[in-house]
C-alpha atoms as a PDB file:
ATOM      1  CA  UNK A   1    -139.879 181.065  86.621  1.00  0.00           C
ATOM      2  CA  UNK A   2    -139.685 178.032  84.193  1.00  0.00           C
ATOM      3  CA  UNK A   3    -137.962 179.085  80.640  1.00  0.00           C
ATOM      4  CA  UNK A   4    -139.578 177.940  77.322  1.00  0.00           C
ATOM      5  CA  UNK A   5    -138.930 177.922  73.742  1.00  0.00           C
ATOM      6  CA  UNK A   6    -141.828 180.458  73.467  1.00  0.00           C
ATOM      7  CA  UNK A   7    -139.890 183.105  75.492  1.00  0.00           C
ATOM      8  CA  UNK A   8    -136.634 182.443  73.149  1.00  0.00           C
ATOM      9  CA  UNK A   9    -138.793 183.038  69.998  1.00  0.00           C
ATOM     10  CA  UNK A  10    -140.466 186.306  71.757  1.00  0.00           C
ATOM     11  CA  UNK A  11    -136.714 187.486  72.403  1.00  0.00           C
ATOM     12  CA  UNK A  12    -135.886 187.180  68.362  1.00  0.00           C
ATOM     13  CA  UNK A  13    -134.214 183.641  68.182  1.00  0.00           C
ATOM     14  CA  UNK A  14    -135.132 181.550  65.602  1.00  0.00           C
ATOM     15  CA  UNK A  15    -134.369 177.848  65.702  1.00  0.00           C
ATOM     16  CA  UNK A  16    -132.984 176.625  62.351  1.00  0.00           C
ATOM     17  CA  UNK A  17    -133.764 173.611  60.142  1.00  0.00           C
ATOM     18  CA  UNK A  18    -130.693 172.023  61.867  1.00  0.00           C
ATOM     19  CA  UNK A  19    -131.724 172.682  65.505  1.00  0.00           C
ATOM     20  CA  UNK A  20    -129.154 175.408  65.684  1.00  0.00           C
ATOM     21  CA  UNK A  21    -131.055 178.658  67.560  1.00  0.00           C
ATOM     22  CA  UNK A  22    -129.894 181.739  65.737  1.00  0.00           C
ATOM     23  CA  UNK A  23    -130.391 185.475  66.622  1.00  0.00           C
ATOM     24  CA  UNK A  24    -129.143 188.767  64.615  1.00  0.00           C
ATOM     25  CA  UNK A  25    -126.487 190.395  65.115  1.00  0.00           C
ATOM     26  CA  UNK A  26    -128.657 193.822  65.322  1.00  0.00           C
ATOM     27  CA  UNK A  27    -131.159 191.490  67.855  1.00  0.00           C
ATOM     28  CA  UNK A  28    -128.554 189.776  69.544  1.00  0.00           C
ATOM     29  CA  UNK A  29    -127.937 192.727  72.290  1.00  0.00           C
ATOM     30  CA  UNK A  30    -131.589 192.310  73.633  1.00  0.00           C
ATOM     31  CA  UNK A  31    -131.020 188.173  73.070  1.00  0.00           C
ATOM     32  CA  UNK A  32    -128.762 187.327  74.553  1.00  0.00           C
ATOM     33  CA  UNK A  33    -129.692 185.967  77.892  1.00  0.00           C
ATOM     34  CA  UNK A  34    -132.525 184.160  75.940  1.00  0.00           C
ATOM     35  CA  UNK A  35    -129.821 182.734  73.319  1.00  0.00           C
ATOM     36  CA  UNK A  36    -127.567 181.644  76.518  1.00  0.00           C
ATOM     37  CA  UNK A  37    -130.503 180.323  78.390  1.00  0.00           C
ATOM     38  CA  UNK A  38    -131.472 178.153  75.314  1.00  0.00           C
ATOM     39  CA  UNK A  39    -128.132 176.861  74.999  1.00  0.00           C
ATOM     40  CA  UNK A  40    -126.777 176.201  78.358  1.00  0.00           C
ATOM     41  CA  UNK A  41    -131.046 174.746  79.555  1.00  0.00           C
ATOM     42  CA  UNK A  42    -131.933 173.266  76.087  1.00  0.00           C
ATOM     43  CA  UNK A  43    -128.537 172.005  75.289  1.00  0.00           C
ATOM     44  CA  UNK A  44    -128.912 173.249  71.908  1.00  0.00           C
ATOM     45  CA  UNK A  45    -126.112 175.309  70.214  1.00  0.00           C
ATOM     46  CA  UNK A  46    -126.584 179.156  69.282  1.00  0.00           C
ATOM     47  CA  UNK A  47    -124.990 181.444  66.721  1.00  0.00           C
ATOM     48  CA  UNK A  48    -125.297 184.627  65.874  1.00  0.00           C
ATOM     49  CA  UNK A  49    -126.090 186.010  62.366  1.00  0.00           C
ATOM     50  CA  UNK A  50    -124.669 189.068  60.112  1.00  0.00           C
ATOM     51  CA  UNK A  51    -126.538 189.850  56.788  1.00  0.00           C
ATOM     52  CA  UNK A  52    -127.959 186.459  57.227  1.00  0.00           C
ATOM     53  CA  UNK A  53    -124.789 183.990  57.553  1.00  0.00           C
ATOM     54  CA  UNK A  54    -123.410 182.548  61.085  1.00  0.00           C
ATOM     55  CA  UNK A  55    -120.814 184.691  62.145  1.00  0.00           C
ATOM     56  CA  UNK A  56    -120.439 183.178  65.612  1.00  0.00           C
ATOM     57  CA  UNK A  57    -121.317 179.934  67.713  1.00  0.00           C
ATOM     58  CA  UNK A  58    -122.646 179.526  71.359  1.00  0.00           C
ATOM     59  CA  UNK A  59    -121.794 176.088  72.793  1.00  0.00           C
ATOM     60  CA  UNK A  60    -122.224 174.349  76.175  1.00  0.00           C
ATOM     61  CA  UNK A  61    -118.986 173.862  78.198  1.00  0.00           C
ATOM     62  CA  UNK A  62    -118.764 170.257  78.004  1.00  0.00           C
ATOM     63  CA  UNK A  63    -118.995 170.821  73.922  1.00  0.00           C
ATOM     64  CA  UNK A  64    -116.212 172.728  73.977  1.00  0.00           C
ATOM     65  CA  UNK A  65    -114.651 170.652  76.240  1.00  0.00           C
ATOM     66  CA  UNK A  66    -115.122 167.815  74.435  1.00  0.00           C
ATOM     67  CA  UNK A  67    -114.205 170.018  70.912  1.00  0.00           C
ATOM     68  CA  UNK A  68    -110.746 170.698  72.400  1.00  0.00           C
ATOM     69  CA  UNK A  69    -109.949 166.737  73.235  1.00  0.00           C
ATOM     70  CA  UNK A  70    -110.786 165.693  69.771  1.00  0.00           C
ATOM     71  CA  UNK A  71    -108.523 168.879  68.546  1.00  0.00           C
ATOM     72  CA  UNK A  72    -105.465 167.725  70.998  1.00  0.00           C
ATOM     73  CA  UNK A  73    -106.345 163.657  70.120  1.00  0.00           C
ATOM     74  CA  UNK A  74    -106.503 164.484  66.274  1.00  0.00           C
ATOM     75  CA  UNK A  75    -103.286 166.633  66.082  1.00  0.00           C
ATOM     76  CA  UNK A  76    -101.519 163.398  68.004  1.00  0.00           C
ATOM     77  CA  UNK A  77    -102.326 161.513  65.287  1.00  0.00           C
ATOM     78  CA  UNK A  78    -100.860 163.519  62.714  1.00  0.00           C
ATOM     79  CA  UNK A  79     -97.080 163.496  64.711  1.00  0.00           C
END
């Protein structure tokens, strides 16, 4: 079975002005293999929403890789 953007939106993601795909917090239950398929697949990141602000993130492993070697170079800078 070949996943599409259509089946995210069916699941209650929305994808944001800034490519981010969001989901509810009161959606995110039924969403969430949609939400992980459309970030680990579509490489996009995903975050989860309270009373309509980002409470959360979903990232790919190499972005959060790649988040904690800019952490670890940045804080060598500043010794």
């Amino acid at each position: 079975m070949t996943y599409t953007l259509a089946m995210a939106v069916d699941q209650g993601i929305e994808i944001a002005e800034d490519g981010v795909a969001e989901v509810s917090m009161t959606k995110a239950r039924a969403s969430l293999t949609a939400l992980i398929r459309e970030v680990a697949w579509g490489k996009k990141t995903g975050a989860f929403k309270e009373r309509g602000e980002r409470t959360a993130y979903l990232v790919t492993p190499e972005f959060y890789k790649q988040a904690l070697d800019d952490r670890a170079r940045l804080e060598s800078l500043e010794t």
